[in-house]
C-alpha atoms as a PDB file:
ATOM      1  CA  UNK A   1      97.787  66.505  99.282  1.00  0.00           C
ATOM      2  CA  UNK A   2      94.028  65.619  99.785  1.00  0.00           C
ATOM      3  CA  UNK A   3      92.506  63.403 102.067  1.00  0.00           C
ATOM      4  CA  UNK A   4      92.959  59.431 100.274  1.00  0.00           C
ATOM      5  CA  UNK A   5      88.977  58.511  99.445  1.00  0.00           C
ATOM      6  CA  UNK A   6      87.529  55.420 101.624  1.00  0.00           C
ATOM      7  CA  UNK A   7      84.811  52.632 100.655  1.00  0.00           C
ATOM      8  CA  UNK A   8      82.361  55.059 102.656  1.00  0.00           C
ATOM      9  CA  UNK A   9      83.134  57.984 100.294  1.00  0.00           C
ATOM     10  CA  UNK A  10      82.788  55.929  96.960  1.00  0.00           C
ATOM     11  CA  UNK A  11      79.154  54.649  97.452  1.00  0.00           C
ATOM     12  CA  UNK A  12      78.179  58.121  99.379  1.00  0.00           C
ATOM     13  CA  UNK A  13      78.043  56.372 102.426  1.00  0.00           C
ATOM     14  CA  UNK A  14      79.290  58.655 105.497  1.00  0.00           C
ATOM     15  CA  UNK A  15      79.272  56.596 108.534  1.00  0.00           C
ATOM     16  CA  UNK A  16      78.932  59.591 111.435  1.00  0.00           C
ATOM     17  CA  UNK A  17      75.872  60.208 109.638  1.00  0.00           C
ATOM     18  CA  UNK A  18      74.330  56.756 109.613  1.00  0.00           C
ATOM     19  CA  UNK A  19      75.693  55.166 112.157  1.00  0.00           C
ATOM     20  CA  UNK A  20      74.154  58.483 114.801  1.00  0.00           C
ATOM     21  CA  UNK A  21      70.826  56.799 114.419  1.00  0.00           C
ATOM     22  CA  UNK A  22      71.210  53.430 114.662  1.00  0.00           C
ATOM     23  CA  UNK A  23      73.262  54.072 118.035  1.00  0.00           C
ATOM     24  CA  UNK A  24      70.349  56.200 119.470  1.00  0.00           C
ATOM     25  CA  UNK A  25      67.895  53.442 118.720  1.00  0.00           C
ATOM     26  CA  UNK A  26      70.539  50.798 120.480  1.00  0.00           C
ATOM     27  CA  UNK A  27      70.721  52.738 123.327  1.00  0.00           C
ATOM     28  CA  UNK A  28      66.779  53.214 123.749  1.00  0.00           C
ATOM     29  CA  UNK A  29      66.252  50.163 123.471  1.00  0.00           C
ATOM     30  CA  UNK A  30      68.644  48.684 126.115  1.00  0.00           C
ATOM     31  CA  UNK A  31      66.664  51.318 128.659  1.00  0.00           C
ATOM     32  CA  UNK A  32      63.279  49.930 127.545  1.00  0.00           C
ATOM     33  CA  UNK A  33      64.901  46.312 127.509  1.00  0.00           C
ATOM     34  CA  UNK A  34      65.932  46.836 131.452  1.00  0.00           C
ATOM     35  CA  UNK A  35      63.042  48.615 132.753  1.00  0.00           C
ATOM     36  CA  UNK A  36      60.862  45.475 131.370  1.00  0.00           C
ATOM     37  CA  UNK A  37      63.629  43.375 133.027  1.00  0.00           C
ATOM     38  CA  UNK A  38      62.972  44.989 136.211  1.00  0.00           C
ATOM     39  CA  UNK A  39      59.380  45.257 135.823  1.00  0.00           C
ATOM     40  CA  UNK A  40      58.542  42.029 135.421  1.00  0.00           C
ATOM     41  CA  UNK A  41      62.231  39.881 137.548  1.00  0.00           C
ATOM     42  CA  UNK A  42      59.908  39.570 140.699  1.00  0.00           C
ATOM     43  CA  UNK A  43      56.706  38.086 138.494  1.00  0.00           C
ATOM     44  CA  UNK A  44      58.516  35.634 135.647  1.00  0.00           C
ATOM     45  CA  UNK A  45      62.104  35.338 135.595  1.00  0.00           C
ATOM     46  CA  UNK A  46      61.258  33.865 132.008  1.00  0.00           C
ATOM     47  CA  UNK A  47      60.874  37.358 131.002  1.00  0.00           C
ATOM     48  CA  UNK A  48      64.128  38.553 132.296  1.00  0.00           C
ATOM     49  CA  UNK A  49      65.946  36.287 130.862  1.00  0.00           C
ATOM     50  CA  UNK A  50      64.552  36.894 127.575  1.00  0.00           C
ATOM     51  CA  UNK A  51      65.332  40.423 128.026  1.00  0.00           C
ATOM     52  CA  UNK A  52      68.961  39.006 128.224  1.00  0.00           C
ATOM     53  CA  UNK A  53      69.352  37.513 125.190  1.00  0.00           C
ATOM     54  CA  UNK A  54      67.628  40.448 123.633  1.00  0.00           C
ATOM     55  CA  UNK A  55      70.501  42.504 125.120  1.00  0.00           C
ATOM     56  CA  UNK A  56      73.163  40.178 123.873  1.00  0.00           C
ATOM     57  CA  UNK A  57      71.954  40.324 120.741  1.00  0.00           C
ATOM     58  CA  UNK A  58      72.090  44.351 120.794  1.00  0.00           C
ATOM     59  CA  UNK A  59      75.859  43.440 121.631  1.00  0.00           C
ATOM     60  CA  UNK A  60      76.208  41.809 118.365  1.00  0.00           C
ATOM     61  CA  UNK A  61      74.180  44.250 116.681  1.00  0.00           C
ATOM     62  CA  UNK A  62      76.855  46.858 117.882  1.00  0.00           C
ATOM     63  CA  UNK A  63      79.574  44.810 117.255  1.00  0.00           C
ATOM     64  CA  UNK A  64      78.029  44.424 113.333  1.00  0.00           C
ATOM     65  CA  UNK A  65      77.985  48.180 113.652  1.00  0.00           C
ATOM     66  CA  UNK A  66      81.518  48.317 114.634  1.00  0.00           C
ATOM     67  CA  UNK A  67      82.619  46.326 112.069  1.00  0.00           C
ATOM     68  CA  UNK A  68      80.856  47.771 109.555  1.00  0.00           C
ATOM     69  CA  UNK A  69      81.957  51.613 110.059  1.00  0.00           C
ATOM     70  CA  UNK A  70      85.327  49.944 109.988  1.00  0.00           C
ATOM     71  CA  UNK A  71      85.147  48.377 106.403  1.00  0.00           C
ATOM     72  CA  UNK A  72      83.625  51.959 105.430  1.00  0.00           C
ATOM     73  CA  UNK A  73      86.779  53.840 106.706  1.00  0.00           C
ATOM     74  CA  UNK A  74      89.556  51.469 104.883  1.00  0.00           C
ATOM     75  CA  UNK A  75      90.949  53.286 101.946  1.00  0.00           C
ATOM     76  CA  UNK A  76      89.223  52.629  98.377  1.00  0.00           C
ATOM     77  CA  UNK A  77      90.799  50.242  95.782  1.00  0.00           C
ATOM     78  CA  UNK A  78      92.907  52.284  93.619  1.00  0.00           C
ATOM     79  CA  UNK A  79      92.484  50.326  90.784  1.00  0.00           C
END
């Protein structure tokens, strides 16, 4: 019995392939998002919080990410 195909397999996509990239750059920049945080909290808390909603926004990102490696692993439409 072989393995049923998914949406990922049909348009070549393989998402532990793609997806190893676009978590590396995620996670860099979060570290370069807090260390200007940091940096600059004691000079303009303006900047801080706009190094919030820049991580927030990486949260969605992710959650996108999520979502879309998801999709890619449901089984194809046997049609």
């Amino acid at each position: 019995m072989s393995k049923p195909e998914t949406k990922g397999d049909v348009c070549g996509f393989v998402p532990l392939i793609h997806v190893r990239p676009a978590r590396r750059f995620i996670d860099a920049a979060r570290v370069k998002l807090e260390k200007i945080a940091y940096d600059w909290d004691e000079v303009d808390s303006s900047m801080s919080r706009s190094c919030d909603d820049l991580m927030h926004a990486l949260d969605y990102f992710e959650a996108a990410l999520d979502d879309s490696i998801a999709v890619m692993n449901e089984p194809a439409d046997q049609d």
